[in-house]
Every structure is written in C-alpha cells, then in structure tokens.
Protein backbone atom coordinates (compact mmCIF):
# COMPACT_ATOMS: atom_id res chain seq x y z
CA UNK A 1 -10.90 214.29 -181.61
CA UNK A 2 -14.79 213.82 -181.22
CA UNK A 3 -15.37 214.71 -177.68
CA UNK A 4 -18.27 216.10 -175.43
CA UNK A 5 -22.06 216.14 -175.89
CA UNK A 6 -24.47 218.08 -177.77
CA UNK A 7 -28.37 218.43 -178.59
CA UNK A 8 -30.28 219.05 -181.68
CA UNK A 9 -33.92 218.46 -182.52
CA UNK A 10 -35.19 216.38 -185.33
CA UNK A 11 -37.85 217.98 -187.94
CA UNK A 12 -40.59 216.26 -188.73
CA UNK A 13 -38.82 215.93 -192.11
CA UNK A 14 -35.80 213.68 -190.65
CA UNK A 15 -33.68 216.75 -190.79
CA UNK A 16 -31.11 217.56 -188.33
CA UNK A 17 -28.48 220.03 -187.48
CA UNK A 18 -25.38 218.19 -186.71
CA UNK A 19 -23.41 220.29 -184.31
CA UNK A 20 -20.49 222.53 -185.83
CA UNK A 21 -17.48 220.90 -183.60
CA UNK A 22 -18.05 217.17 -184.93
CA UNK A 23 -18.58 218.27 -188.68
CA UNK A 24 -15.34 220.15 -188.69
CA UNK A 25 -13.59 216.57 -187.45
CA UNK A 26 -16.23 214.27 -189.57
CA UNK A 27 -15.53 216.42 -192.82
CA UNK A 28 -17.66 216.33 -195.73
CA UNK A 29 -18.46 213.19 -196.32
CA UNK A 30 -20.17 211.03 -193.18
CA UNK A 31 -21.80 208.16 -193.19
CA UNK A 32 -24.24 207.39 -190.67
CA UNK A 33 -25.25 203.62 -189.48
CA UNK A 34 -27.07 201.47 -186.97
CA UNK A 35 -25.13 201.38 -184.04
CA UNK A 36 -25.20 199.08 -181.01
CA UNK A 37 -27.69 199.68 -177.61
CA UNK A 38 -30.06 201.51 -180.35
CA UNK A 39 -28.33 204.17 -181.29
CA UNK A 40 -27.01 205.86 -185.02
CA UNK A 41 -23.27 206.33 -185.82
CA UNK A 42 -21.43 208.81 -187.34
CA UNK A 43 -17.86 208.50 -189.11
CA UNK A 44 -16.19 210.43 -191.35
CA UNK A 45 -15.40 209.06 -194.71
CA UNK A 46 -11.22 208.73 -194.03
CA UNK A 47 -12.30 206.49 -190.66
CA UNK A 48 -14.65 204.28 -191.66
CA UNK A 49 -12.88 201.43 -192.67
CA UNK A 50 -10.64 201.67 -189.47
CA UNK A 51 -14.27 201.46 -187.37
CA UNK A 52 -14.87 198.54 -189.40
CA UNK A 53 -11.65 196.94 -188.68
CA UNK A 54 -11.80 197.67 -185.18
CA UNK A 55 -15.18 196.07 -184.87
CA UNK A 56 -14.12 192.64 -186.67
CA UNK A 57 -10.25 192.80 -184.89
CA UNK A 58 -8.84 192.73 -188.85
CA UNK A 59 -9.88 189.05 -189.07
CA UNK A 60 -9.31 188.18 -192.73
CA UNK A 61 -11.90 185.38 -193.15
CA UNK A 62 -14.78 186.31 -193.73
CA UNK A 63 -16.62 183.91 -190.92
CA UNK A 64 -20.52 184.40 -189.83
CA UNK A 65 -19.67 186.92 -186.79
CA UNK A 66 -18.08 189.29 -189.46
CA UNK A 67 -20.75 188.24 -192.08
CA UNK A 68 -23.57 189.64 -189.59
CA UNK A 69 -20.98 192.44 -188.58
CA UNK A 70 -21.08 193.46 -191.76
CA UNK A 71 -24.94 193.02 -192.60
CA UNK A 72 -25.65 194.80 -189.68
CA UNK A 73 -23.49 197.89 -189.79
CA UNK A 74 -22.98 198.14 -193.79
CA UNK A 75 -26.13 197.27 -194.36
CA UNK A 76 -27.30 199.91 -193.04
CA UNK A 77 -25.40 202.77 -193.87
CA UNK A 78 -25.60 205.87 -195.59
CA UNK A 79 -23.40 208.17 -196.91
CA UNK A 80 -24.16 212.10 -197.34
CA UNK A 81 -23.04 215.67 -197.35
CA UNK A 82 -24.16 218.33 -194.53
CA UNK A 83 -25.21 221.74 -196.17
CA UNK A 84 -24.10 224.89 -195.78
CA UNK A 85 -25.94 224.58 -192.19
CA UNK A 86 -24.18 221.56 -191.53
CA UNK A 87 -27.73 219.59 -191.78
CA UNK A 88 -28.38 216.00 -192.94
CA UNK A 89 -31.99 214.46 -193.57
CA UNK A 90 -31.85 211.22 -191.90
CA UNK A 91 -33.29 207.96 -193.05
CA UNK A 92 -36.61 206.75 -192.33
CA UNK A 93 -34.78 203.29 -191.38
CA UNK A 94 -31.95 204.89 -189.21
CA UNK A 95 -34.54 207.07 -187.38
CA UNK A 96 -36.64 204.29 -186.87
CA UNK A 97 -33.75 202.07 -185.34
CA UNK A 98 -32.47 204.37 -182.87
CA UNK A 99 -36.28 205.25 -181.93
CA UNK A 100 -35.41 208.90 -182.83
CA UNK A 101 -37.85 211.64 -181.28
CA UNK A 102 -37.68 215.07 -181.85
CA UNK A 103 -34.99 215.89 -179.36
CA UNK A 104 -31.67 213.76 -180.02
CA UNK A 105 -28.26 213.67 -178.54
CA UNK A 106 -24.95 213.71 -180.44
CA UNK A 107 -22.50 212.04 -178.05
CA UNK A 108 -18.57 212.58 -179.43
CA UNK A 109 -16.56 209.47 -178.77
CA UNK A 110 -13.09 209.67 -180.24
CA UNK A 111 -13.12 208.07 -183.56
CA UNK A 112 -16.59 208.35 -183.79
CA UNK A 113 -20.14 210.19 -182.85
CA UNK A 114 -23.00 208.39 -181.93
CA UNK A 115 -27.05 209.66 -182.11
CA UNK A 116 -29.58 209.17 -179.73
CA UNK A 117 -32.99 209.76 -178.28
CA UNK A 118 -32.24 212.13 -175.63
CA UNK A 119 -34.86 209.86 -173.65
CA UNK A 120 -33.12 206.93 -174.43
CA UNK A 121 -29.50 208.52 -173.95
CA UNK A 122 -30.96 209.85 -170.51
CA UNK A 123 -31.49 206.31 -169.66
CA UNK A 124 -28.51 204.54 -170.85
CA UNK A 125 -26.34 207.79 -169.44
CA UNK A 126 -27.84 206.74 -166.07
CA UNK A 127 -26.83 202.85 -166.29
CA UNK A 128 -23.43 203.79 -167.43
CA UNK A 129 -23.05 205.72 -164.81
CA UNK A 130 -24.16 203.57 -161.76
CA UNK A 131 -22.11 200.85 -163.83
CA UNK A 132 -19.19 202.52 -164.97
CA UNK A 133 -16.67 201.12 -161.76
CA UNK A 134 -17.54 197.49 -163.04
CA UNK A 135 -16.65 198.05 -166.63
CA UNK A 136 -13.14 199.52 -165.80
CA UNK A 137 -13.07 196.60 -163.73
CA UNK A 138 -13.71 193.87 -166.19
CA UNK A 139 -11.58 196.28 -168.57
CA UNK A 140 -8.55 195.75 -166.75
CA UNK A 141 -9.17 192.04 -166.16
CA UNK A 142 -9.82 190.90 -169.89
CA UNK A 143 -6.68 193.45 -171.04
CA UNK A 144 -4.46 191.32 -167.73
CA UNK A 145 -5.80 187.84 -168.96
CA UNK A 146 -4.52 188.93 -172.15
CA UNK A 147 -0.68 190.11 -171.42
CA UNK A 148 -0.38 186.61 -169.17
C-alpha cells in the first residue's frame, strides 16, 4: 500500500528521485498524469486501468463526462522506467500543470501517489485539514443517501 509522505527536489532538468518505498509498490513501469487540484499522479502499470475505472464508476458508454475523463487524464499521460536511482525526468507539460518548483512532495494514497509543489501541497494540506470534519461528514451522508 502507498502510504505516508515524502520530499524530493526537482533538477533543473525535470529530473526527480522518486522515493524508494513507492517504487517498490509502483514497480517498473509508472505512468504519471495530470491529476485533479493541480497536482501529477503516479500508478503503477498493473493499476492503471482500475484508477481509470474508478474515476468513470465502470460506465460502459462512452458519454462526454468520460470523453473529457479520458482527454484529461489519458491525454496526458506518460509512461516510463525509474533508473537504477529510481529517477524519472518529468515532462515539460506535467511539470508545468502541477506548477512544479524545485522542491515537490510525493504524497502516498493507497492505490496511487500523487506530486506536488511542496508550496502548493503546504497550502492544500492546510485546507484539508481545517476541512477535513466536513468531508467525513458529507462522506457519510452521500454513502447513507445511497443504502436508503
């Protein structure tokens, strides 16, 4: 399981260190996409078409949600190998996205590990956390309206 938080800095190449824990999870292949609140994704190749599923609920038709699902996220992926050093050179695209400075933040999240701006993280860290009774709130409400 991808769990916990890590930093790494960003060459002025695009290359980055991603952090041992997650690339012995993520495996050799990872693809790395836009992600949503600005951020970069990270999957490993054997979970990346559950992440897709999850994110369109397995609809079947192909309707214009899933259409600009699909633009969005495949569009912009990329798949690659770490080196021996477990570093990746990101894309000029995908760095310019997620706003990527030199210091970034590799946040483990179960299925998945997202990259950010450590200023930007810092930020969004801060709203989740004066937030974070709310969404557990509205959680539980939209999972009861559900079972009724």
């Amino acid at each position: 399981m991808l769990i916990g938080q890590y930093e790494s800095v960003l060459s002025q190449k695009k290359r980055v260190a991603i952090p041992a824990k997650f690339r012995r999870t993520l495996g050799s292949k990872i693809i790395t996409a836009k992600w949503y609140e600005g951020c970069l994704v990270l999957v490993g190749e054997e979970n990346w078409k559950a992440l897709l599923e999850k994110l369109t609920g397995g609809v079947g038709t192909v309707t214009a949600s899933v259409r600009d699902t699909d633009r969005f996220i495949l569009g912009s992926a990329f798949e690659f190998e770490p080196d021996s050093q477990g570093r990746v050179v990101l894309s000029e695209p995908l760095v310019k996205y997620a706003k990527l400075g030199s210091n970034v933040v590799f946040l483990g999240l179960g299925d998945r590990v997202e990259v950010w701006d450590k200023t930007e993280w810092e930020k969004r860290e801060k709203y989740v956390g004066e937030h974070a009774g709310e969404f557990i709130e509205k959680i539980a409400k939209e999972k009861f309206e559900k079972e009724k």
